[in-house]
Structure formats: C-alpha cells, structure tokens
N, C-alpha and C. Protein backbone atom coordinates (compact mmCIF):
# COMPACT_ATOMS: atom_id res chain seq x y z
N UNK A 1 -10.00 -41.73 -44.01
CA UNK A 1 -10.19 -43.14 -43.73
C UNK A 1 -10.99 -43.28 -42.44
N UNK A 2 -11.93 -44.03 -41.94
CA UNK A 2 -12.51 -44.37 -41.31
C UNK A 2 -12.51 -45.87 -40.57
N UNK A 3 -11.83 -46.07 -39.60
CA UNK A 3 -11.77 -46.87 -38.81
C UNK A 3 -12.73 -47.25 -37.60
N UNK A 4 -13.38 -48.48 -38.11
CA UNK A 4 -14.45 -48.77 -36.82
C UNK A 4 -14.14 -49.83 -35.84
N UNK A 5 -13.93 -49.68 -34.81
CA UNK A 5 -13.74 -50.77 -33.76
C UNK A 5 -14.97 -51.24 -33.19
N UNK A 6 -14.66 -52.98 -33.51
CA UNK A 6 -16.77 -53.01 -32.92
C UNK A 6 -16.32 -54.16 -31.91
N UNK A 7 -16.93 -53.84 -30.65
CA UNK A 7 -17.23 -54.64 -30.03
C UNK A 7 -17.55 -56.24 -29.80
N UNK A 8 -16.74 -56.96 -30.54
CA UNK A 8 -16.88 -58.26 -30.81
C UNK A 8 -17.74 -59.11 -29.93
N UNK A 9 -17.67 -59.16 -28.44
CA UNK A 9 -18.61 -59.75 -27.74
C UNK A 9 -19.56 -59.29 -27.53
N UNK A 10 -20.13 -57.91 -27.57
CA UNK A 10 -21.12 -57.60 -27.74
C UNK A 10 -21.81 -57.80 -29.00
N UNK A 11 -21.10 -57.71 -29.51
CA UNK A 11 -21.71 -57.80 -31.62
C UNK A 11 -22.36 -59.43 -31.35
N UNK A 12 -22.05 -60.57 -30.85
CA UNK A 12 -22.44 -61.91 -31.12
C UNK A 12 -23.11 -61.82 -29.93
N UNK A 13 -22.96 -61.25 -28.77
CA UNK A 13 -24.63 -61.61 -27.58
C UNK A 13 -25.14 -60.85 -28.45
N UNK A 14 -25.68 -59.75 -29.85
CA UNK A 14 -26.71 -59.82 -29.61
C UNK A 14 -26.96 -60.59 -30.82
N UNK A 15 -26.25 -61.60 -31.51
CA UNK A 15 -26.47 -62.62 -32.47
C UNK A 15 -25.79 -61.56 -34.34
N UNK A 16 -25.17 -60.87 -34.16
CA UNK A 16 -24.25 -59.97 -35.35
C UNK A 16 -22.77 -60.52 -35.50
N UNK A 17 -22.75 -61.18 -36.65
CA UNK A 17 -20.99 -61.18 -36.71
C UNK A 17 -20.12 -60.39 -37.49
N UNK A 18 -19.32 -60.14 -37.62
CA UNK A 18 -18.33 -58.83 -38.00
C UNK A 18 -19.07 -58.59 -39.43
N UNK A 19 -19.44 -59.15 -40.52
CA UNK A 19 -19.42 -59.18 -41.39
C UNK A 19 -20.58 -58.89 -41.19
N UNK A 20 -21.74 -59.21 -40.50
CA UNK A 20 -22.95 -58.32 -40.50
C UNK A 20 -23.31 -56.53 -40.59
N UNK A 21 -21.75 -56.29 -39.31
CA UNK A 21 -21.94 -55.36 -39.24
C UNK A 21 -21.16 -54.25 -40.22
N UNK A 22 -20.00 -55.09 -40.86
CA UNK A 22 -19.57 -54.49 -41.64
C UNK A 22 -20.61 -54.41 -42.90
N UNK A 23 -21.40 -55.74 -43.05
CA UNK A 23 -22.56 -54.72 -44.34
C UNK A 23 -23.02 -53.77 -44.11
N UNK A 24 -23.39 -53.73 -43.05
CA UNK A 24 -24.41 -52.49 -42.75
C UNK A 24 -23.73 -51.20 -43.05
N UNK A 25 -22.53 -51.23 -42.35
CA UNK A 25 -21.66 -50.04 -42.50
C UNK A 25 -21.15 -49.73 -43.58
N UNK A 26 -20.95 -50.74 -44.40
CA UNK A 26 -20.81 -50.44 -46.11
C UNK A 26 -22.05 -50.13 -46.90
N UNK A 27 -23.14 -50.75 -46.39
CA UNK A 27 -24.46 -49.99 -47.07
C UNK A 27 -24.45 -48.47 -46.78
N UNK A 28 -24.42 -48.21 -45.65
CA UNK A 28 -24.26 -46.80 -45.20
C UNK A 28 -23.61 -46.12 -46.50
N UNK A 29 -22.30 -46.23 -46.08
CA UNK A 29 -21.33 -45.70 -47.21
C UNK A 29 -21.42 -45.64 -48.36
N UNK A 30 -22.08 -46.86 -48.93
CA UNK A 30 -22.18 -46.83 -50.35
C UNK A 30 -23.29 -47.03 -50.84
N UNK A 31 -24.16 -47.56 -50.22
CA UNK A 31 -25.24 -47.64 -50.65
C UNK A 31 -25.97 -49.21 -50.80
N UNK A 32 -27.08 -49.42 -51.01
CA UNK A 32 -27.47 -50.87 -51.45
C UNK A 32 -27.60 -51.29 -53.04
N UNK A 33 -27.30 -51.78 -53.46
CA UNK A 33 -27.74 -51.82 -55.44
C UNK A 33 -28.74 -52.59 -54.63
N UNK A 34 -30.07 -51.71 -56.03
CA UNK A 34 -31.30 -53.00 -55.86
C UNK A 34 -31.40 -52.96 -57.40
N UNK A 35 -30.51 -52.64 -58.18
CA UNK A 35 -30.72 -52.70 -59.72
C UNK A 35 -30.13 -51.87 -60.92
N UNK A 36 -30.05 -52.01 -62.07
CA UNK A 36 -29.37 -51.74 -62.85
C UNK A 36 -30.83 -50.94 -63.95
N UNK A 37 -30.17 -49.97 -64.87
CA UNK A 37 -30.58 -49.44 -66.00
C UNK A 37 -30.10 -48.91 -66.90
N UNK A 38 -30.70 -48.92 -67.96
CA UNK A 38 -29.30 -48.55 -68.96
C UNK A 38 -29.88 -47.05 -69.81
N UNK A 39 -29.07 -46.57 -69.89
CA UNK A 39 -29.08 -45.15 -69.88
C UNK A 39 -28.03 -44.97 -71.19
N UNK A 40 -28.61 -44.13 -72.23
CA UNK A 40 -27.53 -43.71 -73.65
C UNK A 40 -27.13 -45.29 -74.12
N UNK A 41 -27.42 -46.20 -73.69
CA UNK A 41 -26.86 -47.24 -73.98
C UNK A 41 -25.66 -48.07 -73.38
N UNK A 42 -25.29 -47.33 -71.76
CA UNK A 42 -24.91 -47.79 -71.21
C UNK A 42 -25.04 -48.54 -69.66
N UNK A 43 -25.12 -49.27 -68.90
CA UNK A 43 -25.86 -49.54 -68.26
C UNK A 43 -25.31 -49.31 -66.59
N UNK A 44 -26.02 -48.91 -66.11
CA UNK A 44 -25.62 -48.28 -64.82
C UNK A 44 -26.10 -49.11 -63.32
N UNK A 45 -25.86 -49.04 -62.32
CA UNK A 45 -26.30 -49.49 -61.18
C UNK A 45 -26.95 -48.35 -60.70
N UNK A 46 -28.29 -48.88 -59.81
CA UNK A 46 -29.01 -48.09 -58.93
C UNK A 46 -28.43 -48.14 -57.86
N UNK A 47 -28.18 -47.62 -56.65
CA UNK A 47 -27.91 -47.75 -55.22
C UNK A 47 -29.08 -46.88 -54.55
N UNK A 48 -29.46 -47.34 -53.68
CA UNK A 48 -29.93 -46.70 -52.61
C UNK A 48 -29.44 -46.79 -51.02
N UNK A 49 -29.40 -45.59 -49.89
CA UNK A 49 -28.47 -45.20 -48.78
C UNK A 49 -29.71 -44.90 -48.41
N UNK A 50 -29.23 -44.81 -47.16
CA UNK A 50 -29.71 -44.73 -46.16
C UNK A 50 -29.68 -43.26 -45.32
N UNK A 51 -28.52 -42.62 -45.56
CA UNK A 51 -28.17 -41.49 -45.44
C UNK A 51 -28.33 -40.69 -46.15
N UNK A 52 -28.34 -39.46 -46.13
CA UNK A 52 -28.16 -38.09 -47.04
C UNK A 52 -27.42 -38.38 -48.02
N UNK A 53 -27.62 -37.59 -49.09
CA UNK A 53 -26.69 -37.24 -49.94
C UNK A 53 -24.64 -37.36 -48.99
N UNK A 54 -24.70 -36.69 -48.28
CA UNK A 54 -23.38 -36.50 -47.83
C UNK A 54 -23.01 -37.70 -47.33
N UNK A 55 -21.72 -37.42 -47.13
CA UNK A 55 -20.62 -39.12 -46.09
C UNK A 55 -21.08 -38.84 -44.81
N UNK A 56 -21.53 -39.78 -44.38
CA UNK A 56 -22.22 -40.06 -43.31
C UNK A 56 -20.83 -40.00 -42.04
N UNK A 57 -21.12 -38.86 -40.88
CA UNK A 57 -20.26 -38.87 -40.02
C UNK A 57 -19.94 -40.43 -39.34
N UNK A 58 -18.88 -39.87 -38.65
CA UNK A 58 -18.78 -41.36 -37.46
C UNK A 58 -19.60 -41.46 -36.17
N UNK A 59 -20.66 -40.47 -36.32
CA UNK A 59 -21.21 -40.31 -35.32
C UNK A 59 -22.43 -41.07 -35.91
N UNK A 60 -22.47 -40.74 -37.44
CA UNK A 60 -23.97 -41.30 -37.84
C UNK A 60 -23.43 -43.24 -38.20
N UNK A 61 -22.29 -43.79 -38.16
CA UNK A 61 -22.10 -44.66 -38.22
C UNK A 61 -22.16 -45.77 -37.42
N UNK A 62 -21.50 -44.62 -36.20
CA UNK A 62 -22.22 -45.43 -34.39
C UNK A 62 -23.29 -45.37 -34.38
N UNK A 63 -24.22 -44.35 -34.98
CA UNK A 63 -25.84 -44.57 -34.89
C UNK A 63 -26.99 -45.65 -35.39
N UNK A 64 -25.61 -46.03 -36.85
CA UNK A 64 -26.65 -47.39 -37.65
C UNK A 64 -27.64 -48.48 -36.93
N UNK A 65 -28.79 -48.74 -37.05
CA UNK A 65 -29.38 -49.47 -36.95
C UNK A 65 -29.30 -50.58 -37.61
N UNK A 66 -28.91 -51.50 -36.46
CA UNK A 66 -29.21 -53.13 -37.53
C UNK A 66 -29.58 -53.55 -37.78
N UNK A 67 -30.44 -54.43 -38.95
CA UNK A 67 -31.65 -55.12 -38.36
C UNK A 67 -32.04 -56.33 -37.78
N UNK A 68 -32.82 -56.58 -37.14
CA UNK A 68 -33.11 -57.78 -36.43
C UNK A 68 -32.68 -59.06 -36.54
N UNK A 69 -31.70 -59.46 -35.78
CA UNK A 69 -30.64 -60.81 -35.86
C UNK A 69 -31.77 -62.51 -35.80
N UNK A 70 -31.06 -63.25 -35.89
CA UNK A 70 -31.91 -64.34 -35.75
C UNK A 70 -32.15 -64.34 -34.14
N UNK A 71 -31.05 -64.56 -33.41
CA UNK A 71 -30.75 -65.01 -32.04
C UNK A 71 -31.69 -63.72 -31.31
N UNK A 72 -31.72 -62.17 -32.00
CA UNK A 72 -32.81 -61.63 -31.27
C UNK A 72 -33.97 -62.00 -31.54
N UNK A 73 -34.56 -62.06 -32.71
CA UNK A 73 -35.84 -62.94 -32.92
C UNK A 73 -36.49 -64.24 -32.31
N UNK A 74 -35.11 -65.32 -31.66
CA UNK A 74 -35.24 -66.44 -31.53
C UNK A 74 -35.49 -65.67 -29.68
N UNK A 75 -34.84 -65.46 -29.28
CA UNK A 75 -34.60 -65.21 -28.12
C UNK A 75 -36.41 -64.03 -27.84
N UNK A 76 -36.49 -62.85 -28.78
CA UNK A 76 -37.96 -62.60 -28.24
C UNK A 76 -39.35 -63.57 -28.65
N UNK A 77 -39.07 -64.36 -29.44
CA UNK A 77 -40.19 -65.49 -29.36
C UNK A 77 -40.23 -66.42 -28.53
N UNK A 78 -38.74 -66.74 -27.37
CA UNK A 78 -38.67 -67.75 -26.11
C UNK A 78 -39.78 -66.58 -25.30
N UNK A 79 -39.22 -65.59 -25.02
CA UNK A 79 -39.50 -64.61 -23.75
C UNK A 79 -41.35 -64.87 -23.87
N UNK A 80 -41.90 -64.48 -25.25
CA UNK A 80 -43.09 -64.35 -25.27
C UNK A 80 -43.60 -65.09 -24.99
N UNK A 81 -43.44 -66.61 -25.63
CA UNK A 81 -43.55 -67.97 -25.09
C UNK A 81 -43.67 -68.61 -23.38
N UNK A 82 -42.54 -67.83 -23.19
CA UNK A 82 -42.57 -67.87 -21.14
C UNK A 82 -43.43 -67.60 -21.06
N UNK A 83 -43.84 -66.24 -21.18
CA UNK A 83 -44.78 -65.31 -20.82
C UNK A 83 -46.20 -65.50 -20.91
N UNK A 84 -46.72 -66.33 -21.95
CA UNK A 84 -47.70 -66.86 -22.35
C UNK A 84 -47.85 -68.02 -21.34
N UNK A 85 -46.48 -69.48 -21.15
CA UNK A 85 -47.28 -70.19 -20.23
C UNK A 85 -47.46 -69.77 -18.86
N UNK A 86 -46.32 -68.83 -18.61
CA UNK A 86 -46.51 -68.30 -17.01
C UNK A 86 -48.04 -67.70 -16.77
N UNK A 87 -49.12 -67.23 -18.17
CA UNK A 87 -50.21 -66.47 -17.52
C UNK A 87 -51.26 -67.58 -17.93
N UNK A 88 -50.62 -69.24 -18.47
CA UNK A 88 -51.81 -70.27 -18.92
C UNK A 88 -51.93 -70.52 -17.33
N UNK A 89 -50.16 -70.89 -16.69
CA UNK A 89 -50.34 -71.56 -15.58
C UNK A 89 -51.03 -70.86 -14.62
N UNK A 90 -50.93 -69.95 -14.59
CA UNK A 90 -51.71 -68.84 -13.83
C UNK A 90 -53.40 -69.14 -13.65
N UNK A 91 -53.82 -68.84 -14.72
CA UNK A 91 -55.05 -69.07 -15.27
C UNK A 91 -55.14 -70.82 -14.46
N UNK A 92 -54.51 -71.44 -14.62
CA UNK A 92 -54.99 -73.17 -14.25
C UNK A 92 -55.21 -73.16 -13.03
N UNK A 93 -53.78 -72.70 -12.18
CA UNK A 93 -53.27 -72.86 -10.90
C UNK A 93 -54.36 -71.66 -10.62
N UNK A 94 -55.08 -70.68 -10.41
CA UNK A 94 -56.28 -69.90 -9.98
C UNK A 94 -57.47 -70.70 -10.32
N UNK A 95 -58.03 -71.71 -11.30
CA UNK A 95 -59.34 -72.18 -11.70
C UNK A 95 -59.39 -73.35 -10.29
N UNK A 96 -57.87 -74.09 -10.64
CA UNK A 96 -58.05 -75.34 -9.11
C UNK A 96 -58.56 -74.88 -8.08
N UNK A 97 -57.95 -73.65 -7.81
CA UNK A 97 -58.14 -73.02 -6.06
C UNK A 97 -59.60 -72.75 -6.08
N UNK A 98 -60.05 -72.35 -7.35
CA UNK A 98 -61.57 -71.88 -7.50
C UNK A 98 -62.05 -72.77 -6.73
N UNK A 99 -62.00 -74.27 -7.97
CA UNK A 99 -62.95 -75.49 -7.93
C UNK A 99 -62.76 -75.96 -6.26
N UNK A 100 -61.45 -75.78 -5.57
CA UNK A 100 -61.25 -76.56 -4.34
C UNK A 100 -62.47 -75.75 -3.54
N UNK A 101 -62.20 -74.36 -3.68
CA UNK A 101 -62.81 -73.45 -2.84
C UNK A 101 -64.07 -73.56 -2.59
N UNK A 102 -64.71 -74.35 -3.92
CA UNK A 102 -66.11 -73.80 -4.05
C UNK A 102 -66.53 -75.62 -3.87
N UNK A 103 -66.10 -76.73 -3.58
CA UNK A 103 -65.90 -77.68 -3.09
C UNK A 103 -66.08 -78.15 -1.41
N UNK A 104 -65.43 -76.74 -0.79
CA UNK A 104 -65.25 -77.55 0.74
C UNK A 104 -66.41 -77.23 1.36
C-alpha cells in the first residue's frame, strides 16, 4: 500500500487541489485510457503510463511532474506583463529625458 502525504498548502500556492494531484498519481499507477479496441471480439481498454513497465517507486511518485496549473499560468502571464510595462515605461521615461535634454 502506498500512502502519500501532500502538502496541502503548498499543493494550492501553487494553484493544485488534492484531486489534481491525486490524478496524476493515479495516472502514474495505472495509467491514462485514451481508448478502447476490440480484440477476438472482446473489447479492451488502452492505457498509457508514464512510467516503465514496473510500479513506479515512491521515490518516482515524489518525482511526478504536474502539469501546468491555471494560477501558474495566470500568475506567469501577470509577471511577463509587469515586465513588459516596466521596459515600455522605461523606454518613455528615457525618450522624455532625451527630448528635455536635447531642448535646453
């Protein structure tokens, strides 16, 4: 049995709620169905993992990668956004000093 303790306040700063991370960790384990086929006439599920063939240690479970939350997405499109007007204002606040400069 495998017992995971997750970090609850960390799991939601970075925008993951339990159930996020428990998919992930059940994809691990079991795999993803992306589909079915039928075989002798009976019909089967596809899964695909992420892992090896083998049960993925608890070491490779702490390792899962999540993927990209909203709140991180939302949060690196603010940053870029800053970043962009901090180098418009830049750009403005340097053209004034130009024009004053080249003025007196």
């Amino acid at each position: 049995m495998l017992k995971v303790i997750l970090d609850k306040k960390k799991a939601a700063s970075l925008g993951f709620t339990q159930g996020d991370v428990g998919q992930a960790i059940s994809n691990a384990l079991r795999g993803t169905r992306v589909g079915s086929v039928t075989l002798a006439g009976e019909q089967r599920d596809i899964f695909v993992r992420s892992q090896a063939a083998d049960e993925p240690s608890p070491s490779d479970i702490g390792n899962l990668e999540l993927p990209v939350s909203q709140l991180q997405q939302q949060n690196a499109q603010k940053k870029a956004s800053d970043k962009l007007a901090d180098k418009q204002k830049a750009l403005t606040d340097g053209a004034a000093t130009y024009s004053r400069r080249r003025y007196e």
